[in-house]
N, C-alpha and C. Protein backbone atom coordinates (compact mmCIF):
# COMPACT_ATOMS: atom_id res chain seq x y z
N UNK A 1 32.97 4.79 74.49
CA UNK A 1 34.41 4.70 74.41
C UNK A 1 35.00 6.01 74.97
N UNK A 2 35.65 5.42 75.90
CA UNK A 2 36.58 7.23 76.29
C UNK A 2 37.48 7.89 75.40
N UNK A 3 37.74 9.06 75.75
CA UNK A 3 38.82 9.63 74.90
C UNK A 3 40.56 9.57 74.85
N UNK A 4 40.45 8.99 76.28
CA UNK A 4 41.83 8.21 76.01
C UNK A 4 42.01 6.46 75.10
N UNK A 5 40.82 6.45 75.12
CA UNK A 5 39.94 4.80 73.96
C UNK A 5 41.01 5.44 72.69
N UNK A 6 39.87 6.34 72.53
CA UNK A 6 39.90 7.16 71.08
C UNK A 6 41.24 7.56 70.13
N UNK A 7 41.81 8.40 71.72
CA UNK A 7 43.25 8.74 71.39
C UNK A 7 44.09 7.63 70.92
N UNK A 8 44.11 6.46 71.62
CA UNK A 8 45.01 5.35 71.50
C UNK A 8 44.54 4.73 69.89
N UNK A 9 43.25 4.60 69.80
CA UNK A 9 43.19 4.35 68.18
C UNK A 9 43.67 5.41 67.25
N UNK A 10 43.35 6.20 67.15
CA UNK A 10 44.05 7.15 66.31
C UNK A 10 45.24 7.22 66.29
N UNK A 11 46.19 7.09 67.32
CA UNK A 11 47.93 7.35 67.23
C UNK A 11 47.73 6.00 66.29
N UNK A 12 46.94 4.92 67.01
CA UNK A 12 47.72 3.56 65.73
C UNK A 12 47.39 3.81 64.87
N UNK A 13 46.30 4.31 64.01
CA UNK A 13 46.13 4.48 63.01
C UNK A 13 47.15 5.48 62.14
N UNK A 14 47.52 6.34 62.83
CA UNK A 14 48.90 7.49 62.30
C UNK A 14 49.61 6.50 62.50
N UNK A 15 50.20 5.95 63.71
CA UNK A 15 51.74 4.95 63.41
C UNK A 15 51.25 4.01 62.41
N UNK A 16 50.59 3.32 61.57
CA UNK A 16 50.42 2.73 60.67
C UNK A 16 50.08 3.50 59.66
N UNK A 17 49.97 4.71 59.55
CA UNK A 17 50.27 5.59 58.45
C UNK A 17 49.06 5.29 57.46
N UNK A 18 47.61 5.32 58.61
CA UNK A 18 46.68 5.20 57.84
C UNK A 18 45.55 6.62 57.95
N UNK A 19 45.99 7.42 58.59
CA UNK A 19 45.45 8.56 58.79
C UNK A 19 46.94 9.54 58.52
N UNK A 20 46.08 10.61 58.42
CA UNK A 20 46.69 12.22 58.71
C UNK A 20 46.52 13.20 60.23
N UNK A 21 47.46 14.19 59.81
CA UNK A 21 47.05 15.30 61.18
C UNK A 21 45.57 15.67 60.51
N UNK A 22 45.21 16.22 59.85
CA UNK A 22 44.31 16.95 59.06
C UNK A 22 42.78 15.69 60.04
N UNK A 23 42.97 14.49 59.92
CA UNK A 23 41.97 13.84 60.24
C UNK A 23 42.11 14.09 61.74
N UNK A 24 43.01 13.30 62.54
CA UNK A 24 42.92 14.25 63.69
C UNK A 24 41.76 15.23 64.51
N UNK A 25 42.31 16.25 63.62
CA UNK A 25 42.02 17.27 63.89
C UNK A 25 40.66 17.92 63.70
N UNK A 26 40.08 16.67 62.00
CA UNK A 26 38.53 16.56 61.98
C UNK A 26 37.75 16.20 63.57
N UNK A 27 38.39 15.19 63.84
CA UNK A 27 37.83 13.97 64.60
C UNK A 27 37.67 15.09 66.06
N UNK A 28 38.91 16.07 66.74
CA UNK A 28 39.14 16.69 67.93
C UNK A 28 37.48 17.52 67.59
N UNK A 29 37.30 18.34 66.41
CA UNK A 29 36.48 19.31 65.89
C UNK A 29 35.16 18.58 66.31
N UNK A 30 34.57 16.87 66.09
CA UNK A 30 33.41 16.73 66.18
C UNK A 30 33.14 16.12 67.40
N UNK A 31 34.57 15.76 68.06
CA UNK A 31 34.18 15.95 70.21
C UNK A 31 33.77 17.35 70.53
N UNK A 32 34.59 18.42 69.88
CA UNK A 32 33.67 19.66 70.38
C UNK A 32 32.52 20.46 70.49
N UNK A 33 32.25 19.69 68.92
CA UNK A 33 30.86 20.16 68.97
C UNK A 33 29.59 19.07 70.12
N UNK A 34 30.24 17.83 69.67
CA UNK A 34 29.55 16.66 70.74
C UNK A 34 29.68 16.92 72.30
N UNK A 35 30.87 17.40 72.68
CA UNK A 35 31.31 17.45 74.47
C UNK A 35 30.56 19.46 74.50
N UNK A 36 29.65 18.90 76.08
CA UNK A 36 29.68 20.75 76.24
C UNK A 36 31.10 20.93 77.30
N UNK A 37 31.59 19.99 77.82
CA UNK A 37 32.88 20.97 78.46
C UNK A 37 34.05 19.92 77.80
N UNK A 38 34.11 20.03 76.67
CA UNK A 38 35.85 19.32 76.61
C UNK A 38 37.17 19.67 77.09
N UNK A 39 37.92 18.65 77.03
CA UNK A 39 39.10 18.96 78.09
C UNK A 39 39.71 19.52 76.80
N UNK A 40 40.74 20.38 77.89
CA UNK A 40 41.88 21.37 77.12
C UNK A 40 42.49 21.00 75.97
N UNK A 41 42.86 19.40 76.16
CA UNK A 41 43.82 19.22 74.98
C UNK A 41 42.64 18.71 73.75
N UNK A 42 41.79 18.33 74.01
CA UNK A 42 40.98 18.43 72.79
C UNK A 42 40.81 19.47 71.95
N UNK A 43 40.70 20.85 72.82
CA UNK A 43 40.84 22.39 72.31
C UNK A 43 42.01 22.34 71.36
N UNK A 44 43.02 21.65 71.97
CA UNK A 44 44.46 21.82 71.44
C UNK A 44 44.83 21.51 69.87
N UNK A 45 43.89 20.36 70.53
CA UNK A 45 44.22 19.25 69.02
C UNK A 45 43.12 19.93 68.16
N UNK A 46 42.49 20.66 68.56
CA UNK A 46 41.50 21.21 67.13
C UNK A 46 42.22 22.29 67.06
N UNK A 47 42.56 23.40 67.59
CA UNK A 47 43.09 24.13 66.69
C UNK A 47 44.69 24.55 66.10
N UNK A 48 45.19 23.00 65.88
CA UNK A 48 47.23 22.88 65.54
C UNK A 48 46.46 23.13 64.31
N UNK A 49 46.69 24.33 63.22
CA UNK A 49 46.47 24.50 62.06
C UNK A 49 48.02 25.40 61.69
N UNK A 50 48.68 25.14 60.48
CA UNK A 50 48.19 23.74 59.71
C UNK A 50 48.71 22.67 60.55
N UNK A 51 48.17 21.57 60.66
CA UNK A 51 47.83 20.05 61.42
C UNK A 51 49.16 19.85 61.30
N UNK A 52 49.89 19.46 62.39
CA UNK A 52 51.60 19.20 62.67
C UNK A 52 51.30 17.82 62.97
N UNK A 53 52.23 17.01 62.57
CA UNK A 53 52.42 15.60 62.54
C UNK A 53 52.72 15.32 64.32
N UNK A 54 53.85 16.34 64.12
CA UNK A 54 54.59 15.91 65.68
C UNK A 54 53.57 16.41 66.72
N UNK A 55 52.74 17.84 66.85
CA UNK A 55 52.21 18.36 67.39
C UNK A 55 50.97 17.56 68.22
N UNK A 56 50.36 16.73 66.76
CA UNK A 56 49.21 16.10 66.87
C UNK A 56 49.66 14.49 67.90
N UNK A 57 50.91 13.98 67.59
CA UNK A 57 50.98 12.99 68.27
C UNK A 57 51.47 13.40 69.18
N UNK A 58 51.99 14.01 69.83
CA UNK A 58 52.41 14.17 71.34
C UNK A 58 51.26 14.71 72.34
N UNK A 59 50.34 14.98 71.55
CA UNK A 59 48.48 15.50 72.54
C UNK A 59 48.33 14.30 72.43
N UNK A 60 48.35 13.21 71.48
CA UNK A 60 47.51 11.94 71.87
C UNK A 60 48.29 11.31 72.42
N UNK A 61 49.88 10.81 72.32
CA UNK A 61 50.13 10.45 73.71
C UNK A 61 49.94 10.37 74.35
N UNK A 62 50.13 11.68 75.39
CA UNK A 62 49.93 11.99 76.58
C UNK A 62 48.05 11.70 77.05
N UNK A 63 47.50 11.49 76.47
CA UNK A 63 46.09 11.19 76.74
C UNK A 63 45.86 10.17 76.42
N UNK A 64 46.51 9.07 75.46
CA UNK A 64 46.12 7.40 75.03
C UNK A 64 46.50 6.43 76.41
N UNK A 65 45.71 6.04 76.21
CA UNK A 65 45.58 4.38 77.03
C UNK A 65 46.18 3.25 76.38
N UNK A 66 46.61 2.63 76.90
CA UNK A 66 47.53 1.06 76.83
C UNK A 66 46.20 0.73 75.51
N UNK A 67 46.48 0.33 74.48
CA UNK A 67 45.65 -0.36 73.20
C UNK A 67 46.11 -1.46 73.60
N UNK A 68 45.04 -2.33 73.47
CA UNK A 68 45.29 -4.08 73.48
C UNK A 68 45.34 -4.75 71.84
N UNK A 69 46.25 -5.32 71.82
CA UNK A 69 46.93 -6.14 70.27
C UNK A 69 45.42 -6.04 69.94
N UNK A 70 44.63 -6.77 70.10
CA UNK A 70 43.17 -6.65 69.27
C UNK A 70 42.75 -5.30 68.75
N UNK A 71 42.91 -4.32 69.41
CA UNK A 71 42.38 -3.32 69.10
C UNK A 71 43.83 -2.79 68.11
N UNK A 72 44.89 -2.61 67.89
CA UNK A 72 45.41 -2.42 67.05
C UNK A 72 45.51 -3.42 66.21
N UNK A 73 45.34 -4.33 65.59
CA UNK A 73 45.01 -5.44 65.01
C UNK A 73 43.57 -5.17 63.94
N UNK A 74 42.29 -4.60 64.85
CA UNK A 74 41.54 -4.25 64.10
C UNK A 74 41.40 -2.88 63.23
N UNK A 75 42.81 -2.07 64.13
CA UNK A 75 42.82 -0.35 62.72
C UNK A 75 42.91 -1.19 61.49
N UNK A 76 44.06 -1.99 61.85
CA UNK A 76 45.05 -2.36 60.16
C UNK A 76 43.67 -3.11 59.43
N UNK A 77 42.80 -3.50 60.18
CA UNK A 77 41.79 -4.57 59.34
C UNK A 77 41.03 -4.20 58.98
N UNK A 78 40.51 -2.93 59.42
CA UNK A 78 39.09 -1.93 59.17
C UNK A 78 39.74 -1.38 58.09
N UNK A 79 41.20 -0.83 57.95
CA UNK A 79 41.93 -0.18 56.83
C UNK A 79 42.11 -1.34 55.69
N UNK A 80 42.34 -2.43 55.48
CA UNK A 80 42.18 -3.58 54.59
C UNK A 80 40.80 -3.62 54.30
N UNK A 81 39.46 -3.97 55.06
CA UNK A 81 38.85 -3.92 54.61
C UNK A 81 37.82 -2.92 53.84
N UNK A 82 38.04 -1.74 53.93
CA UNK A 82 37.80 -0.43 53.75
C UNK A 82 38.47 0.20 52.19
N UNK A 83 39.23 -1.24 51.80
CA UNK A 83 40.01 -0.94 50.26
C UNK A 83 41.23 0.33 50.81
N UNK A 84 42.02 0.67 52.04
CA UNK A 84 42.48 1.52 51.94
C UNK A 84 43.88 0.98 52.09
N UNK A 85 44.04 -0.21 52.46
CA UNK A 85 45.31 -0.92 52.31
C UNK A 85 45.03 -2.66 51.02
N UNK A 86 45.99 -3.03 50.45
CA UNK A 86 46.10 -4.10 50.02
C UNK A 86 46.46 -5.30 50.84
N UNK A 87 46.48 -6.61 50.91
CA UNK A 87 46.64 -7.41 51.61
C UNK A 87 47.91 -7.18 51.24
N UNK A 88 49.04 -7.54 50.59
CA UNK A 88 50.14 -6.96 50.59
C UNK A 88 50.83 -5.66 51.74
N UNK A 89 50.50 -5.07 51.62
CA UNK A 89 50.65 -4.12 52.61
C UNK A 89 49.94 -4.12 53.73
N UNK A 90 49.08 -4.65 54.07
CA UNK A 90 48.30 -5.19 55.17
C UNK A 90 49.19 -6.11 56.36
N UNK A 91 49.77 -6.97 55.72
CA UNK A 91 50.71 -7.98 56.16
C UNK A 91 51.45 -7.78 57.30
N UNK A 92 52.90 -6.73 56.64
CA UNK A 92 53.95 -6.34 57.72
C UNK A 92 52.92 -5.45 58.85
N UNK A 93 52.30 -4.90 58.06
CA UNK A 93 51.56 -3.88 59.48
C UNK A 93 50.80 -4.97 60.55
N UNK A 94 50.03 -5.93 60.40
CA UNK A 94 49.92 -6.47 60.97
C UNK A 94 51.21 -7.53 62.15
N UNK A 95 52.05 -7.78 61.25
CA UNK A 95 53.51 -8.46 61.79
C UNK A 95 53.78 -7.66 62.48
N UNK A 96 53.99 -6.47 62.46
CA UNK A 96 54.88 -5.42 63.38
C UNK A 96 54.09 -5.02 64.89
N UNK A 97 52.52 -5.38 64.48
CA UNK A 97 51.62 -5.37 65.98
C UNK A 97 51.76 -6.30 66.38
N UNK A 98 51.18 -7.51 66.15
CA UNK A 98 51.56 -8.71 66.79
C UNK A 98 52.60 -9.31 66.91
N UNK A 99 54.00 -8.83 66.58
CA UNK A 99 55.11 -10.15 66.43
C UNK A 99 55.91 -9.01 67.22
N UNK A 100 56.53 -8.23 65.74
CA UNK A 100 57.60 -7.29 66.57
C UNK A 100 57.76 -6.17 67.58
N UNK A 101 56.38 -5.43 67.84
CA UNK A 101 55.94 -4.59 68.86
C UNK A 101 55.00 -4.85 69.96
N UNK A 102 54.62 -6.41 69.97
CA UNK A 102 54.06 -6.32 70.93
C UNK A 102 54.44 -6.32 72.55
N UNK A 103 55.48 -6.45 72.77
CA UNK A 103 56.07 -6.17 74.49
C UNK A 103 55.73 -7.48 75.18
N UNK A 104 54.69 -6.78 76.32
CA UNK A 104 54.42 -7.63 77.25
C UNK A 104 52.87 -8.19 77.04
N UNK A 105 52.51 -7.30 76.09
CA UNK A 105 50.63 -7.51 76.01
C UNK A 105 50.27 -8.96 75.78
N UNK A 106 49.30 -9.40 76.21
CA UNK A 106 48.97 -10.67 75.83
C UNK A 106 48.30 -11.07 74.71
N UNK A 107 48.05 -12.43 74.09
CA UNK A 107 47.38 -12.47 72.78
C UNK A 107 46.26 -13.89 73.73
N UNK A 108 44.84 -12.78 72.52
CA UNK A 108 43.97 -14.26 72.74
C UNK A 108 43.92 -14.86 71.84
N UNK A 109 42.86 -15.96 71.51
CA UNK A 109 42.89 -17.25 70.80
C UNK A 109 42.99 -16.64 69.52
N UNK A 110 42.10 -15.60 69.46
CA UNK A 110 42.20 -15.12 68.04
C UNK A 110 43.43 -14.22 67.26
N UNK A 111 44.13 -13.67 68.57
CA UNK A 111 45.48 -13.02 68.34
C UNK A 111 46.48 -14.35 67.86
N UNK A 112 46.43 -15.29 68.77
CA UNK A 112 47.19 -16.03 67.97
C UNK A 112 46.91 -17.10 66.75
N UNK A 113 46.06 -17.17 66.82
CA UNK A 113 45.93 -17.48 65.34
C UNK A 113 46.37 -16.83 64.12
N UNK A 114 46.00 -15.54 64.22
CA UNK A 114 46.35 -14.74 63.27
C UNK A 114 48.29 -14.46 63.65
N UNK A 115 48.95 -14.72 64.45
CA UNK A 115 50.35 -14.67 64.12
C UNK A 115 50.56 -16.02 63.93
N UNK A 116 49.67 -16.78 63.84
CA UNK A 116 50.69 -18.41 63.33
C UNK A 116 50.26 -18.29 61.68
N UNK A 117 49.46 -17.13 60.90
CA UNK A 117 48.99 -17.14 59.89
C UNK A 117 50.46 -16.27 59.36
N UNK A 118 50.15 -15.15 60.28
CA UNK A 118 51.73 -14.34 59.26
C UNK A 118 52.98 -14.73 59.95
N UNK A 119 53.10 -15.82 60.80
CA UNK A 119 54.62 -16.72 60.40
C UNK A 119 54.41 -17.79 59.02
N UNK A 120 53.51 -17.89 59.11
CA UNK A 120 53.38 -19.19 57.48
C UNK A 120 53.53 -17.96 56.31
N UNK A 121 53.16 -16.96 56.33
CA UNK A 121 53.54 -16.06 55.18
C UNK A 121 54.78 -15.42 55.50
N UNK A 122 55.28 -15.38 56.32
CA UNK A 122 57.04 -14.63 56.85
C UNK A 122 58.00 -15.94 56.19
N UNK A 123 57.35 -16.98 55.82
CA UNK A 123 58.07 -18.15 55.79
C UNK A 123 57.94 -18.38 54.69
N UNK A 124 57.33 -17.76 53.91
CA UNK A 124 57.18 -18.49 52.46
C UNK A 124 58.56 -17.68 51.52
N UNK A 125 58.37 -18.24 50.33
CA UNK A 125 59.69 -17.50 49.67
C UNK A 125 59.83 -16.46 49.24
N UNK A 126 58.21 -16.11 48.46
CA UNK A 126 58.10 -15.03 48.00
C UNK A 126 57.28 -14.00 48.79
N UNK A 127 57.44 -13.24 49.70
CA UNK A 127 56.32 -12.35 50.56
C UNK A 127 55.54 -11.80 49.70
N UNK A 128 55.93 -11.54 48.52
CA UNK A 128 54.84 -10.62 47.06
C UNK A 128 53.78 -11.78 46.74
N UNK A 129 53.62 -13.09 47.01
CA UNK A 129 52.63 -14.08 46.45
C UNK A 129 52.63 -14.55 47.39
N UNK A 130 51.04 -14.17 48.22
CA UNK A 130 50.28 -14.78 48.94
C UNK A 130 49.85 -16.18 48.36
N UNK A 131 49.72 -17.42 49.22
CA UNK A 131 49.09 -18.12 48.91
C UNK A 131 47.56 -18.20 48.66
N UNK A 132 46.96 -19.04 48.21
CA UNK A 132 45.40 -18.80 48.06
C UNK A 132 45.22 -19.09 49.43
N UNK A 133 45.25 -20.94 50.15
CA UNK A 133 45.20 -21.18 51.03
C UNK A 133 45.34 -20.40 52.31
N UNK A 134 45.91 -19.47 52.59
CA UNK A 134 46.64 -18.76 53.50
C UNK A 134 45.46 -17.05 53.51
N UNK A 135 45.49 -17.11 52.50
CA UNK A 135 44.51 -15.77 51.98
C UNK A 135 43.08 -15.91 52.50
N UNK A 136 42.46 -17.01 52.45
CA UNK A 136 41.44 -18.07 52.64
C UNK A 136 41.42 -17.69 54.24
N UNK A 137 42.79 -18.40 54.69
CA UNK A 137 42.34 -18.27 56.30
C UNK A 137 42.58 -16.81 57.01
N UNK A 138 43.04 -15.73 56.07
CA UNK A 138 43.44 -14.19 56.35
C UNK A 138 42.15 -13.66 56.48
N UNK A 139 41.68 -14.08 55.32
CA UNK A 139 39.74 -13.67 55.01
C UNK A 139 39.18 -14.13 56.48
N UNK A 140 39.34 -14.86 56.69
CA UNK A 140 38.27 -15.91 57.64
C UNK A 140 38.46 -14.64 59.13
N UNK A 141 39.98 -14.86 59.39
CA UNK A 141 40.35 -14.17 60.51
C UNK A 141 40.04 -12.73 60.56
N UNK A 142 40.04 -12.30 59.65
CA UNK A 142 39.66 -10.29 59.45
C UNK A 142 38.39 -10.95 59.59
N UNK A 143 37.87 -11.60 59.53
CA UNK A 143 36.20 -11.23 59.49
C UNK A 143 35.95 -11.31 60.90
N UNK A 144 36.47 -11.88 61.52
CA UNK A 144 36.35 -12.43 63.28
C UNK A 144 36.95 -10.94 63.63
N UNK A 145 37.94 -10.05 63.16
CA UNK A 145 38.41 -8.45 63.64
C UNK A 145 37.11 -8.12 63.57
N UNK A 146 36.96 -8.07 62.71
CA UNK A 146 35.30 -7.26 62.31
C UNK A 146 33.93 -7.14 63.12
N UNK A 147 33.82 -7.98 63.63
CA UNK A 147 32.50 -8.24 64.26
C UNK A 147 32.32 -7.41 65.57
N UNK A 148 33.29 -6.60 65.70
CA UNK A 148 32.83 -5.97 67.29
C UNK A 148 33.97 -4.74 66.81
N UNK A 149 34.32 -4.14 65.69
CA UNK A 149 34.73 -2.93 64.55
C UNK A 149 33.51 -1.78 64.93
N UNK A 150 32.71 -1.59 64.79
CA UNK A 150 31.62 -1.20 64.62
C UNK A 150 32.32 0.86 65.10
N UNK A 151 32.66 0.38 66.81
CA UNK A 151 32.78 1.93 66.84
C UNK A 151 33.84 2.38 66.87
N UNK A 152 34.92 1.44 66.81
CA UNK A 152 36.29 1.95 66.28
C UNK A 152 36.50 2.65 64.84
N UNK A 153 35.70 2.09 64.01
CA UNK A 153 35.27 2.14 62.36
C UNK A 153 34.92 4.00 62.81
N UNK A 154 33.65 4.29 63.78
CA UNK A 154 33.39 5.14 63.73
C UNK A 154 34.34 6.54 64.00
N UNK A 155 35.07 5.78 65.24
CA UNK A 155 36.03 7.01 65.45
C UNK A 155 37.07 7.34 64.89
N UNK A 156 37.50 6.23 63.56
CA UNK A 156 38.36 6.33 62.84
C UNK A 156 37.99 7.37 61.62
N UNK A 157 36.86 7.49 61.42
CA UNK A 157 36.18 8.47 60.30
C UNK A 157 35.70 7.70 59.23
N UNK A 158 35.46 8.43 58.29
CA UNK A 158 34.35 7.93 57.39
C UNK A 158 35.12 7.18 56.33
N UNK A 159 36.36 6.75 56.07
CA UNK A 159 36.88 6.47 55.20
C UNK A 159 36.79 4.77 55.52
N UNK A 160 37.39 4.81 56.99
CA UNK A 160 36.66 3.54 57.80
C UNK A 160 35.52 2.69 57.64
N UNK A 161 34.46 3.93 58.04
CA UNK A 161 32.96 3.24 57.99
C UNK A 161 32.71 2.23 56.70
N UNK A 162 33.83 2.05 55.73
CA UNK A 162 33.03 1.54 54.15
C UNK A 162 32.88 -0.27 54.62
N UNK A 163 34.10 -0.33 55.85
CA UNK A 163 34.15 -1.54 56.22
C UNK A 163 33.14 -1.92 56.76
N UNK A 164 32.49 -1.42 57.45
CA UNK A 164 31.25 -1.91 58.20
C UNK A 164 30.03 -2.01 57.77
């Protein structure tokens, strides 16, 4: 995975407010010891101490690559399944990748499935009570995220890995 791969998972994982600068800045620390010539802004991003929110996302910007809905689709799912989000809170984050932020990107079979799952829960009355039924096919679909998780899990850090 390249490091503009990398970069682009990590900003989603901060815009979904499932990481910190502090992790970041772990993550810049163990390309350096891994890369013998890393590029500059990797330097950068390891040493913003203390870890700036703004600091840290404007280095990965400028170095992230276009993320495809799947791949932001699977932060929020590695973070659900990892016990670090609730399906409750799992939900909108997922809605807001696939429905309301996605632009122009395209969805495959499995992208859309999973938004005809959270329009049937955008539609229900109560958003706080998941159905069982619906939960059932949420399960089914995170497990299909999952199966090719493996090194996103990794570059997300260890809090990640519990999913895999």
């Amino acid at each position: 995975m390249t490091l503009a791969e990398q970069a682009s998972i990590l900003l989603e994982a901060i815009e979904s407010e499932l990481l910190q600068p502090a992790d970041i800045v772990r993550w810049a620390d163990g390309i350096l010891v891994a890369m013998e010539n890393p590029p500059a802004w990797i330097i950068d991003v390891s040493t913003v101490h203390p870890p700036d929110l703004e600091d840290v996302v404007r280095q990965l910007r400028e170095h992230a690559s276009a993320l495809p809905v799947r791949r932001q689709v699977q932060v929020v799912v590695l973070a659900h399944d990892a016990g670090l989000l609730s399906l409750r809170d799992t939900l909108p984050k997922l809605f807001r990748v696939t429905i309301l932020e996605r632009g122009d990107r395209s969805l495959d079979e499995l992208d859309k499935r999973l938004v005809e799952a959270l329009v049937d829960w955008d539609f229900q009355e109560d958003l706080d009570v998941i159905e069982p039924s619906l939960q059932v096919r949420l399960a089914a679909l995170f497990r299909e995220y999952l199966t090719d998780a493996q090194e996103m899990a990794a570059v997300l850090g260890p809090k990640f890995r519990k999913a895999i």
